[in-house]
N, C-alpha and C. Protein backbone atom coordinates (compact mmCIF):
# COMPACT_ATOMS: atom_id res chain seq x y z
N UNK A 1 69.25 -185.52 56.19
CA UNK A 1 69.54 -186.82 55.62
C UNK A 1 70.98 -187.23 55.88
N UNK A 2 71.46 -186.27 56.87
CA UNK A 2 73.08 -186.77 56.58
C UNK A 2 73.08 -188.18 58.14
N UNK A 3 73.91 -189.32 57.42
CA UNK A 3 73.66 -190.48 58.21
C UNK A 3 75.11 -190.83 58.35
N UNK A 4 76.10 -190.35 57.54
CA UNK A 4 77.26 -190.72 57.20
C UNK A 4 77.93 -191.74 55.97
N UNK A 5 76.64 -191.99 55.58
CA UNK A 5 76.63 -192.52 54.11
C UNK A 5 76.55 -192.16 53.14
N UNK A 6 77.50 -192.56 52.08
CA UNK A 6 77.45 -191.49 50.78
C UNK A 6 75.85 -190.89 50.49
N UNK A 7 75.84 -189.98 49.59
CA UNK A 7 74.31 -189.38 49.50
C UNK A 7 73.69 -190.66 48.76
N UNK A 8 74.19 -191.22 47.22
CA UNK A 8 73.79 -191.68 46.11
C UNK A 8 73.19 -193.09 47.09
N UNK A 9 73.89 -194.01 48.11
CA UNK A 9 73.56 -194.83 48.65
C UNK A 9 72.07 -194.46 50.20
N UNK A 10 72.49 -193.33 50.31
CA UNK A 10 71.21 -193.29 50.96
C UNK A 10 70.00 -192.75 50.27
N UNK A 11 70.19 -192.05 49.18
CA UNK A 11 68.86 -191.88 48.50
C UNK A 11 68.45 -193.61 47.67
N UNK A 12 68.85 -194.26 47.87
CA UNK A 12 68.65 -195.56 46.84
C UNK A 12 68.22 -196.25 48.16
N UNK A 13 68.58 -196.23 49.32
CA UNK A 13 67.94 -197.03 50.28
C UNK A 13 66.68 -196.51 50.74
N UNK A 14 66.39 -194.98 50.58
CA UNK A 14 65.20 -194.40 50.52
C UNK A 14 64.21 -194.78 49.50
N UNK A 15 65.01 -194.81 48.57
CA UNK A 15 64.03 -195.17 47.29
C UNK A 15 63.50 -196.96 47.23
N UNK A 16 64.10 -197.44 47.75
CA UNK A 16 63.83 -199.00 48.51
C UNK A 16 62.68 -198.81 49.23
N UNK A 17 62.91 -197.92 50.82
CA UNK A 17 61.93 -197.70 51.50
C UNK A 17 60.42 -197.40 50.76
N UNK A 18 60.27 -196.32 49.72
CA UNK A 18 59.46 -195.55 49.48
C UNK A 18 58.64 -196.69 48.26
N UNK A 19 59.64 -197.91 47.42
CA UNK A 19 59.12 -198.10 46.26
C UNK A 19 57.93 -199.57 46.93
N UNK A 20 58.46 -200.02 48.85
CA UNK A 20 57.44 -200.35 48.99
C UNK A 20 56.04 -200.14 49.44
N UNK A 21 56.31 -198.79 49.56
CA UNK A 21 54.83 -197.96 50.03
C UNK A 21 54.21 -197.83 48.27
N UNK A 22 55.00 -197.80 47.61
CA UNK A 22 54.01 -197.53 46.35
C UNK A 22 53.88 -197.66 44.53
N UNK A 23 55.06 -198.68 45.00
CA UNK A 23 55.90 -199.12 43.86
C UNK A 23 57.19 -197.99 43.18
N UNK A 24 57.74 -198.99 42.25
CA UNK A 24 59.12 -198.12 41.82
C UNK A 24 58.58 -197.32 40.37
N UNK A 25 57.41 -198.03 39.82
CA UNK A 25 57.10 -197.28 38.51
C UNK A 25 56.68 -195.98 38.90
N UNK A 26 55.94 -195.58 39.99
CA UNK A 26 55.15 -193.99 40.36
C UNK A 26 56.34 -193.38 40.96
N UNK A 27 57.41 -194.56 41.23
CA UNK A 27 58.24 -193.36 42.71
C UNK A 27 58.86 -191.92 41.43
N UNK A 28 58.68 -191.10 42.13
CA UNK A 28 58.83 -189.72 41.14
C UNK A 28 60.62 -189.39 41.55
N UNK A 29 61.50 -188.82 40.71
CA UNK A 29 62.46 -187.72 41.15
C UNK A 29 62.06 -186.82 41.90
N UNK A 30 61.04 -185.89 41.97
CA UNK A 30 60.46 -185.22 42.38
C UNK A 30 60.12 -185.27 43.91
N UNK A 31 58.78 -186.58 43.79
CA UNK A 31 58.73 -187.27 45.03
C UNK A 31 59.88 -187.84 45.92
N UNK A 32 60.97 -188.28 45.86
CA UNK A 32 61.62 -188.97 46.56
C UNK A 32 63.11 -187.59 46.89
N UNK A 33 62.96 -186.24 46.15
CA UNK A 33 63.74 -185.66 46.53
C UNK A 33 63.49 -184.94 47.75
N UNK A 34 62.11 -184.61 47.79
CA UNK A 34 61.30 -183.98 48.55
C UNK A 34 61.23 -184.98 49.85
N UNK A 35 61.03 -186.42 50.11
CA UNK A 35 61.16 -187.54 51.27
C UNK A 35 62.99 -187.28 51.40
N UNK A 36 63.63 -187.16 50.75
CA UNK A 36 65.06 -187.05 51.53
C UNK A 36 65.50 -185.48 51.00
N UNK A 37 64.66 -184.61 51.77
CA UNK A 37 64.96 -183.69 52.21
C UNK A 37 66.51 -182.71 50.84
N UNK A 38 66.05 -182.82 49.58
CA UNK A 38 66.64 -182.29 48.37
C UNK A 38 66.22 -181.80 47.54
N UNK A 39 66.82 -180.70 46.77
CA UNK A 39 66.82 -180.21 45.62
C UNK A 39 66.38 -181.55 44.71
N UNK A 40 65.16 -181.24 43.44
CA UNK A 40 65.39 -182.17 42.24
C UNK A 40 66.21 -182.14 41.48
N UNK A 41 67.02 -181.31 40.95
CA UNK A 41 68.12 -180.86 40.63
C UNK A 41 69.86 -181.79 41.49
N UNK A 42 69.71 -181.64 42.51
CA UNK A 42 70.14 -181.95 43.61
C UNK A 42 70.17 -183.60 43.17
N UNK A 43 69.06 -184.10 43.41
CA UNK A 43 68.69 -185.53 43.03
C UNK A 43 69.28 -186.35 41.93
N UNK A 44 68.65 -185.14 40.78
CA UNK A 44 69.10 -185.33 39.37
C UNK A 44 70.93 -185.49 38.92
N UNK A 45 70.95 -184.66 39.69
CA UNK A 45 72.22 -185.00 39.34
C UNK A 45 72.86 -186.10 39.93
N UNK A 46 72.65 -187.13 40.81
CA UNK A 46 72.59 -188.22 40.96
C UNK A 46 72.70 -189.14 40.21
N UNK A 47 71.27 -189.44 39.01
CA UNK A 47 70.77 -190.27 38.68
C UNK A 47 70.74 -189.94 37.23
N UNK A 48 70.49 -188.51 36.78
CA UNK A 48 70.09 -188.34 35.62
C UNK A 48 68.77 -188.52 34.77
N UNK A 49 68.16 -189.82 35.49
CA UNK A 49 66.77 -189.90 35.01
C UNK A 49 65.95 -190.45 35.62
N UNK A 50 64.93 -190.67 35.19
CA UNK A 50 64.20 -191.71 35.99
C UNK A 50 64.38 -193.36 35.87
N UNK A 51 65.19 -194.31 34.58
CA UNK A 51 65.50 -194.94 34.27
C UNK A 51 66.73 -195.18 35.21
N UNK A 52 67.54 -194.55 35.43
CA UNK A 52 68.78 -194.80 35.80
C UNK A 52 68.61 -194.58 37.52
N UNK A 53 67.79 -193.82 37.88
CA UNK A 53 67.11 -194.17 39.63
C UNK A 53 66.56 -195.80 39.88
N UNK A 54 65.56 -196.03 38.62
CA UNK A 54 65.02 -197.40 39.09
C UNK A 54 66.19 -198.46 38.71
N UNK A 55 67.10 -198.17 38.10
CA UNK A 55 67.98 -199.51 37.44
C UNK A 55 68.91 -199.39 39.40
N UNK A 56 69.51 -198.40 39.47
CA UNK A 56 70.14 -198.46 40.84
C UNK A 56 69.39 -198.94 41.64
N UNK A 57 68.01 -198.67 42.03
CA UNK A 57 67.36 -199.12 42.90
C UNK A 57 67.15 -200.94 43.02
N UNK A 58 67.01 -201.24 41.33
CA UNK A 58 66.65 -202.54 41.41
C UNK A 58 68.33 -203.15 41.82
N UNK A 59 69.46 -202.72 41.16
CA UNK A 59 70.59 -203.71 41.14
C UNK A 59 71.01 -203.18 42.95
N UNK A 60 70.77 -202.57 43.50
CA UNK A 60 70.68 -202.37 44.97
C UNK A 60 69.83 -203.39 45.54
N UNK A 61 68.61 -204.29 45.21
CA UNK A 61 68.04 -205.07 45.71
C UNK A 61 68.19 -206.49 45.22
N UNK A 62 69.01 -206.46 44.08
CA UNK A 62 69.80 -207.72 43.71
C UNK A 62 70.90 -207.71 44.56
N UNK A 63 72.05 -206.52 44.85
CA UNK A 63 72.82 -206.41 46.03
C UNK A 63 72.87 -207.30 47.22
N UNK A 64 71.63 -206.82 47.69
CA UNK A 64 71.42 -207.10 49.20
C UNK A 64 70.76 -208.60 48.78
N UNK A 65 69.60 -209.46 47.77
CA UNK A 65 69.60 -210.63 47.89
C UNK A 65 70.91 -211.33 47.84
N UNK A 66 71.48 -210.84 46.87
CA UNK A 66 73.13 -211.64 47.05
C UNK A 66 73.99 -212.13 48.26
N UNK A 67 74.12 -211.17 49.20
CA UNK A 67 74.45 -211.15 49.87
C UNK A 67 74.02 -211.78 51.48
N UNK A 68 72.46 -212.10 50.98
CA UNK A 68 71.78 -212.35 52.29
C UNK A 68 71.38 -213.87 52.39
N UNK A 69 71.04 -214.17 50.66
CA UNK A 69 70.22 -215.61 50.36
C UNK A 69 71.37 -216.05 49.85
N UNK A 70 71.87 -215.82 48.32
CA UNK A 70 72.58 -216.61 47.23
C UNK A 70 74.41 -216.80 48.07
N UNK A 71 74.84 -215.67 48.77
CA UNK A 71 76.00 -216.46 48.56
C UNK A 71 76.06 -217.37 50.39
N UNK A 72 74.99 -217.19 50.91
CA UNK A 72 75.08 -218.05 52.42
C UNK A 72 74.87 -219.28 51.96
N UNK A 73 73.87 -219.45 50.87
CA UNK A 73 73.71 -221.09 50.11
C UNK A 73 74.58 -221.26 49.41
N UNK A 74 75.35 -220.85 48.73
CA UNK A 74 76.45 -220.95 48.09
C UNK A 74 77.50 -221.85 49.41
N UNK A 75 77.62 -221.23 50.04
CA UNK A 75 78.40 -221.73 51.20
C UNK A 75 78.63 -223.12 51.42
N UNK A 76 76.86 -223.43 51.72
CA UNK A 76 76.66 -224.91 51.89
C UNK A 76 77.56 -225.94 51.22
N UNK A 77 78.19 -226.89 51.78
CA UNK A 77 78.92 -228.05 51.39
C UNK A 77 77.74 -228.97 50.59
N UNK A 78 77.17 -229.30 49.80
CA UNK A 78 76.65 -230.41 48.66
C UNK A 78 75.54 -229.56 48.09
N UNK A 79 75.09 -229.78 47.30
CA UNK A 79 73.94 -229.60 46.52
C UNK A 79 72.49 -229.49 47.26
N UNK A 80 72.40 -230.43 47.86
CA UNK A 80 70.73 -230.97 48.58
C UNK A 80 70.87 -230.00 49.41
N UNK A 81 72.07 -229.56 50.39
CA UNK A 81 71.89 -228.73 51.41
C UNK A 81 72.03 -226.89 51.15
N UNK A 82 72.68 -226.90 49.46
CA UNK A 82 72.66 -225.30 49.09
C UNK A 82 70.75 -225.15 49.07
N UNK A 83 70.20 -226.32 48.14
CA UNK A 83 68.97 -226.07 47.95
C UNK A 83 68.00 -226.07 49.45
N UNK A 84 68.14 -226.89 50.09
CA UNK A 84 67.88 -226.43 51.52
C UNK A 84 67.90 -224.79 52.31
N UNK A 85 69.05 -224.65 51.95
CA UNK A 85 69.34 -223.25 52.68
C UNK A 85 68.99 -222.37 51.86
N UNK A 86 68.46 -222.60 50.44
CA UNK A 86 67.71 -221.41 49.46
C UNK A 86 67.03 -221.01 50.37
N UNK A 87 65.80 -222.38 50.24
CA UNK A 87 64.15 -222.31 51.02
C UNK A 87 64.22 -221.42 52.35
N UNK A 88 65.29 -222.11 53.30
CA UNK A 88 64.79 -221.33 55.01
C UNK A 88 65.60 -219.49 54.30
N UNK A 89 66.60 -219.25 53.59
CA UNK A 89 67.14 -218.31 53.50
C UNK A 89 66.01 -217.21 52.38
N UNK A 90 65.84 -217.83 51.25
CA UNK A 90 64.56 -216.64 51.14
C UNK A 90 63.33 -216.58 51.27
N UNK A 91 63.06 -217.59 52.23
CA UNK A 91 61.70 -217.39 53.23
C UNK A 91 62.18 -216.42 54.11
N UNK A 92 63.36 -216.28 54.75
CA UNK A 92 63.54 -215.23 55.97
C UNK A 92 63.64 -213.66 54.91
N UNK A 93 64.31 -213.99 53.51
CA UNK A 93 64.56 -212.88 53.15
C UNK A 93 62.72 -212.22 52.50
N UNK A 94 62.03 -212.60 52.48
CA UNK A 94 60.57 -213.05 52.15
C UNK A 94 59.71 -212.10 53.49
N UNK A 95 60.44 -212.42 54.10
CA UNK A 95 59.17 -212.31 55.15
C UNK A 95 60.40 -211.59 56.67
N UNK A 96 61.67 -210.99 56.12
CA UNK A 96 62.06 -210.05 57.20
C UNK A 96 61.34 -208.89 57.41
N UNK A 97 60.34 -208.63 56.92
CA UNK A 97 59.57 -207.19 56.79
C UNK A 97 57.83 -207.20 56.34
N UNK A 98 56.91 -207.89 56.71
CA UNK A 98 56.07 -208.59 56.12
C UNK A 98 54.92 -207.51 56.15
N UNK A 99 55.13 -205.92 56.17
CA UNK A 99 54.46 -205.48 54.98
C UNK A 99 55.28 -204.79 54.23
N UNK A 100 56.08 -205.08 53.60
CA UNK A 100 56.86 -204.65 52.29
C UNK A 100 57.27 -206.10 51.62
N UNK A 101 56.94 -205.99 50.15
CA UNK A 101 56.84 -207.01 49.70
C UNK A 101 58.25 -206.96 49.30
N UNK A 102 58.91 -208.33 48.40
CA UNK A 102 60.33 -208.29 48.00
C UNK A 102 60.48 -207.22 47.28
N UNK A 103 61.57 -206.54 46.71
CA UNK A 103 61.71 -205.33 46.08
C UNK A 103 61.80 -206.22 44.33
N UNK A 104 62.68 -206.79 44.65
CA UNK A 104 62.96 -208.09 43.15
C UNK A 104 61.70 -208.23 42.48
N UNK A 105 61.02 -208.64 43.40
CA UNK A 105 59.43 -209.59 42.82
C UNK A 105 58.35 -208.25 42.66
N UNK A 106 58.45 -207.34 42.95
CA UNK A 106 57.93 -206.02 43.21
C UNK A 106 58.36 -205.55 41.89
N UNK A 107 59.22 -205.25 41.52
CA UNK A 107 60.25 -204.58 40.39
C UNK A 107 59.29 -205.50 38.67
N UNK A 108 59.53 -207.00 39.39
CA UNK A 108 59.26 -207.52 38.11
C UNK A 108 58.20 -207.59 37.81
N UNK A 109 57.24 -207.71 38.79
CA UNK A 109 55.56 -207.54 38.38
C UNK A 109 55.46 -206.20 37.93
N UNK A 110 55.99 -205.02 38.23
CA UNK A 110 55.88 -203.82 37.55
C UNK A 110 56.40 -203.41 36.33
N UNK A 111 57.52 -204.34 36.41
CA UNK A 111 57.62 -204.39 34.49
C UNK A 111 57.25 -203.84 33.31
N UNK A 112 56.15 -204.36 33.54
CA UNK A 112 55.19 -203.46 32.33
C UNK A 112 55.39 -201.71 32.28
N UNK A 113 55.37 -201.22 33.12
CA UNK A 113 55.02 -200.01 34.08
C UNK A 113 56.31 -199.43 33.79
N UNK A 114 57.80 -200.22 33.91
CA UNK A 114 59.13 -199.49 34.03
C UNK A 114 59.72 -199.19 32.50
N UNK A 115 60.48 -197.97 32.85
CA UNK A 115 61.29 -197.88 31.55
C UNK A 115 62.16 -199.42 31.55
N UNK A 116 62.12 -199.70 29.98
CA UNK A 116 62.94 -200.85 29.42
C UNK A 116 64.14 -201.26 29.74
N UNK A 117 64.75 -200.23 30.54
CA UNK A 117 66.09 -201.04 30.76
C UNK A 117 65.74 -201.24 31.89
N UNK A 118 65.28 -200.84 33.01
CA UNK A 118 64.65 -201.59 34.34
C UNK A 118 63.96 -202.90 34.18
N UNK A 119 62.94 -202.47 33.32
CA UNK A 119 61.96 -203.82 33.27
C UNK A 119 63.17 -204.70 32.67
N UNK A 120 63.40 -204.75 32.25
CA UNK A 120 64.62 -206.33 31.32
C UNK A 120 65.65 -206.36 32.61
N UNK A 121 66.30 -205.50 33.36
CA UNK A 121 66.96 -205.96 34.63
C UNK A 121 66.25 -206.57 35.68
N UNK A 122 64.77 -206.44 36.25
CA UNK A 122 63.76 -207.04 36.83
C UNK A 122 63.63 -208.61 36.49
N UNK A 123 63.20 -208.74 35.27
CA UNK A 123 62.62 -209.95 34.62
C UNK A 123 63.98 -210.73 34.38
N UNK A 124 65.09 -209.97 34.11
CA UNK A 124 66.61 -211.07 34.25
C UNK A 124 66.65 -211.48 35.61
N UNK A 125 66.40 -210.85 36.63
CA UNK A 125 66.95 -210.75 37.94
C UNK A 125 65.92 -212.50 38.19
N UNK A 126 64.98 -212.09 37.86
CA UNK A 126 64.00 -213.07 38.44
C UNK A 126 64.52 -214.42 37.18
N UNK A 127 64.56 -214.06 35.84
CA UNK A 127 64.99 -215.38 35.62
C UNK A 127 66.44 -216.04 35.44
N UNK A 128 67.06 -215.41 36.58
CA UNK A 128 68.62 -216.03 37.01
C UNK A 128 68.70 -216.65 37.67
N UNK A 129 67.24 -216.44 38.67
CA UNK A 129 67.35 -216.99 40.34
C UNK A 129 66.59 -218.40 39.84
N UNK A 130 65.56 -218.51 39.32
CA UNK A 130 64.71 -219.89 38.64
C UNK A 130 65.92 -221.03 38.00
N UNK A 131 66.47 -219.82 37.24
CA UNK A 131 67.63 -220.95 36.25
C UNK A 131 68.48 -221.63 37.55
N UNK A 132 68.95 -220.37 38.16
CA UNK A 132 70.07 -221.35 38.91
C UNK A 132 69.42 -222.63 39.82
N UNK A 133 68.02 -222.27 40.57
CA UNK A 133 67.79 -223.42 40.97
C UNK A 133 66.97 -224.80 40.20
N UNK A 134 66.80 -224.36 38.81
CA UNK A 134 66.91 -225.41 38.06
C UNK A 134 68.11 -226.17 37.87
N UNK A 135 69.12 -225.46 37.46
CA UNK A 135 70.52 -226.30 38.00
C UNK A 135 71.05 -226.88 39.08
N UNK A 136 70.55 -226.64 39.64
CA UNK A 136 70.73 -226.92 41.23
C UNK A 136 70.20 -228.36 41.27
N UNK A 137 68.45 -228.39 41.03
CA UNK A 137 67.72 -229.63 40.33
C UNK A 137 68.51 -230.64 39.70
N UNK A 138 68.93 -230.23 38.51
CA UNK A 138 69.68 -230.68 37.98
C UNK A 138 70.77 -231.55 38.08
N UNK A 139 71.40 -231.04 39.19
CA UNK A 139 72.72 -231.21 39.36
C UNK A 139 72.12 -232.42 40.69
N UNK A 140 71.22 -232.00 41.90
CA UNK A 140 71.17 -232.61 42.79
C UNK A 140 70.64 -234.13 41.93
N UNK A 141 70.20 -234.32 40.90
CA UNK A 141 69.81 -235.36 40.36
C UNK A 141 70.90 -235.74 39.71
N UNK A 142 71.60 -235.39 39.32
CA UNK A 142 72.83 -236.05 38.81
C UNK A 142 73.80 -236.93 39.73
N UNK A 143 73.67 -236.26 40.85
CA UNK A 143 74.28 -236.45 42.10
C UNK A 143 73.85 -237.82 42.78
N UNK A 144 72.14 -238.00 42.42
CA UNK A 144 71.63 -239.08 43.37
C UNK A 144 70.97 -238.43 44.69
N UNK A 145 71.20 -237.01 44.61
CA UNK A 145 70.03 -236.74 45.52
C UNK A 145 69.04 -236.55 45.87
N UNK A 146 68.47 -236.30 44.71
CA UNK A 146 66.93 -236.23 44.15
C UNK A 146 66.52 -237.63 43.16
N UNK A 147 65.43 -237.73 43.17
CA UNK A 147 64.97 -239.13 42.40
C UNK A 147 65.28 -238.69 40.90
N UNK A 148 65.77 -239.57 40.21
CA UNK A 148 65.97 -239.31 38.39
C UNK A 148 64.51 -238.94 37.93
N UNK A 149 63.83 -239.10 38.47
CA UNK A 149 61.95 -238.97 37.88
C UNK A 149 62.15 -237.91 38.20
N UNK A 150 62.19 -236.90 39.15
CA UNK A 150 62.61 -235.47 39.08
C UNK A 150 62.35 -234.75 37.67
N UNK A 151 61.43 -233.55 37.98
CA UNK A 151 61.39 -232.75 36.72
C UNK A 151 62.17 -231.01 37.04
N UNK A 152 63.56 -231.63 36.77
CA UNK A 152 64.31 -230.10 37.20
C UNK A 152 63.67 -228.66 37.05
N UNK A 153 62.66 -228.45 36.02
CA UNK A 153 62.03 -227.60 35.25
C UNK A 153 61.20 -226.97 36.19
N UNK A 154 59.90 -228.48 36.57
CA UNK A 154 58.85 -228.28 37.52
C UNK A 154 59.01 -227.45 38.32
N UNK A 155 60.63 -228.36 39.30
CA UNK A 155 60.86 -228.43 40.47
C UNK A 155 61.30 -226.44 40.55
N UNK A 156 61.47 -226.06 39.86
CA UNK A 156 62.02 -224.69 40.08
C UNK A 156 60.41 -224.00 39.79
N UNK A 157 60.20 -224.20 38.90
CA UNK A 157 59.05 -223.51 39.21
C UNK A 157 57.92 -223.71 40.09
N UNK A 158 57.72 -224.61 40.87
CA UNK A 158 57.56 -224.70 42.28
C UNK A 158 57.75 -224.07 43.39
N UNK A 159 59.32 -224.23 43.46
CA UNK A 159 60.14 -223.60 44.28
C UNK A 159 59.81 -221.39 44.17
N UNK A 160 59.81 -221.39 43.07
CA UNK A 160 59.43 -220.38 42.86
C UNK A 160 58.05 -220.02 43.29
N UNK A 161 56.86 -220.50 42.83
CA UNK A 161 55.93 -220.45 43.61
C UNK A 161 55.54 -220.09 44.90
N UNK A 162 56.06 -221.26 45.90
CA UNK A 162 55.73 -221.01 47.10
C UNK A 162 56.44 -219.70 47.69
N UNK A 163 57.49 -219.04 47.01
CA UNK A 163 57.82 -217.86 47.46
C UNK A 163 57.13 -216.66 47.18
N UNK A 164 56.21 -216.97 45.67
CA UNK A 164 55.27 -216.09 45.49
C UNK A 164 53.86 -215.97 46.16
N UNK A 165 53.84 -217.20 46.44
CA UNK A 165 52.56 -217.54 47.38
C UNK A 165 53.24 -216.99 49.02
N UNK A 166 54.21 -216.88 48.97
CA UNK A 166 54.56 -216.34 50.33
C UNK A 166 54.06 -214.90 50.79
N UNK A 167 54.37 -214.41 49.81
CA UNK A 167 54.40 -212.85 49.36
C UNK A 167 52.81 -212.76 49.33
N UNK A 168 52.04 -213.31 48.92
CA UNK A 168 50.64 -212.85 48.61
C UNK A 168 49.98 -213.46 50.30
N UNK A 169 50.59 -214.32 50.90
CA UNK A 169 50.09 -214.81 52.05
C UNK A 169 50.21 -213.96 52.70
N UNK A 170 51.37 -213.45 53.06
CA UNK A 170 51.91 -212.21 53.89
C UNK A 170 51.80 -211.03 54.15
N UNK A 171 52.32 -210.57 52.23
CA UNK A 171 51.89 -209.36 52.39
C UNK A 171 50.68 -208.73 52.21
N UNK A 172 50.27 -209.22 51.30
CA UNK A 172 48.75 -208.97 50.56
C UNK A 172 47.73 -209.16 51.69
N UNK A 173 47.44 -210.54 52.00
CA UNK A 173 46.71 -210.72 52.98
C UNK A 173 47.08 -210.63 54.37
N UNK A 174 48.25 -210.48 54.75
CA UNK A 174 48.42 -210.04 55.94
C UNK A 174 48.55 -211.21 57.17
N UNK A 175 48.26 -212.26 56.96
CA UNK A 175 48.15 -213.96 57.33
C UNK A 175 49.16 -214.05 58.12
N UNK A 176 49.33 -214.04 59.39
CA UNK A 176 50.47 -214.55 60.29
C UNK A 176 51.59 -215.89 60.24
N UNK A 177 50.72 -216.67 59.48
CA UNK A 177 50.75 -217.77 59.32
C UNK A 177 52.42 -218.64 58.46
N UNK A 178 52.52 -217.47 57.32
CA UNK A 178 53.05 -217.38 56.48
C UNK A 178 54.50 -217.77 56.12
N UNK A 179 55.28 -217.85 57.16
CA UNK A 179 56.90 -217.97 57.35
C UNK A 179 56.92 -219.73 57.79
N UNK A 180 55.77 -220.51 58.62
CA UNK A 180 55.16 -221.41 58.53
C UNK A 180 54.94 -222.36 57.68
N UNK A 181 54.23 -221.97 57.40
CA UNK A 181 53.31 -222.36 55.92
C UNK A 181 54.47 -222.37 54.89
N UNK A 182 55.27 -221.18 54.46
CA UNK A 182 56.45 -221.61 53.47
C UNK A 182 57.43 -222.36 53.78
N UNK A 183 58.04 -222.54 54.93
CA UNK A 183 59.12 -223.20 55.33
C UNK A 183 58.30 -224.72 55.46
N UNK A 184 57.17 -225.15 55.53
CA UNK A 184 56.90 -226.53 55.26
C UNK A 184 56.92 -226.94 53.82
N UNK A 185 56.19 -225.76 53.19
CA UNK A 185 56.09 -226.28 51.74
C UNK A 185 57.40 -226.26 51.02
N UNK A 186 58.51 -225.37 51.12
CA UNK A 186 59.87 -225.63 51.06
C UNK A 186 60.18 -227.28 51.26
N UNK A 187 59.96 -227.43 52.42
CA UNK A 187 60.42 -228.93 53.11
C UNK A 187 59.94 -230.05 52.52
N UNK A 188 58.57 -230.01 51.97
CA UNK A 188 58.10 -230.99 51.65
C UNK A 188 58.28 -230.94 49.62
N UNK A 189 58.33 -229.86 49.22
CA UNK A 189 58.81 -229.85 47.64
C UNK A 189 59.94 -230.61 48.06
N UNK A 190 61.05 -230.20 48.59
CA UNK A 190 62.79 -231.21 48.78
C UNK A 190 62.48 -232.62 48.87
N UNK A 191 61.36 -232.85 49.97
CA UNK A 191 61.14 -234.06 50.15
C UNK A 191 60.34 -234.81 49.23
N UNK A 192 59.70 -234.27 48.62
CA UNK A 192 59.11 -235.01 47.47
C UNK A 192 60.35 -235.21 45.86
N UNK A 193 60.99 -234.69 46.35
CA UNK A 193 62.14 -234.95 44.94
C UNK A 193 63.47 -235.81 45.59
N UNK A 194 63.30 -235.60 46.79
CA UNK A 194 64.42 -236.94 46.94
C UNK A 194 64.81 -238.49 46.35
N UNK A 195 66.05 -238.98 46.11
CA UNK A 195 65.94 -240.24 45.46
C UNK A 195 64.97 -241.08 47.07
């Protein structure tokens, strides 16, 4: 396992790898010491538990959305065009790997399944990303870039949608189609809320 990366960061990118073959609630200490070639002990002392493996694992996949979707739209100069560059940016982040589903959206449907401080970091994770582009809504309507009839609320949970419908197009069913198909429906939600 030696790659030249600290251990703690390559067992967490393993545990990425592994939680989309089978989710993060089953991935074992056990199991994942044994895939990177370690002592459980070894492991354990890492993490300490199984709680504190999945919380790294998940804020490791809030990490990398940060970095890939939220702050490249962040970038964008106005409002209409951060919300623009959400859509094409986590459609690509959606569908860079289209049989492994998001780790985020993965994490939070398993919820149920995770120790409590995972599951409540999952289900925050997911409702930070809704809020902000309800503000976003918000704001682009304040602005005049979206029509005042605009339902900021809807409009995010929409937006949300078609990324979940992405995920079930893709990964689930396997549909080629999919990166397509979301990047229109992206296009045409924007375009239907324009002033």
């Amino acid at each position: 396992m030696s790659t030249g990366k600290p251990t703690r960061v390559r067992i967490v990118e393993t545990a990425l790898d592994e939680m989309s073959r089978g989710g993060l609630a089953t991935l074992s200490i056990g199991h994942l010491a044994k895939t990177c070639s370690m002592s459980k002990s070894g492991l354990f002392a890492h993490f300490g538990g199984q709680e504190a493996l999945q919380v790294s694992v998940i804020e490791a996949a809030i990490e990398q959305f940060r970095q890939q979707v939220v702050e490249p739209a962040r970038q964008q100069s106005g409002t209409l065009a951060r919300i623009e560059a959400l859509g094409t940016l986590w459609s690509a982040w959606l569908l860079k790997d289209s049989l492994r589903p998001c780790p985020i959206l993965q994490a939070a449907f398993e919820a149920p399944a995770l120790t409590p401080k995972s599951a409540e970091l999952a289900r925050q994770a997911r409702r930070g990303w809704t809020d902000w582009v309800e503000r976003l809504a918000k704001l682009a309507i304040h602005e005049g870039a979206f029509s005042a009839r605009t339902d900021a609320k809807r409009f995010a949970f929409q937006f949300e949608a078609i990324g979940v419908g992405c995920q079930s197009w893709a990964v689930i069913q396997g549909r080629d189609d999919a990166m397509r198909l979301t990047r229109e429906s992206f296009s045409a939600l924007i375009d239907s809320a324009r002033a």
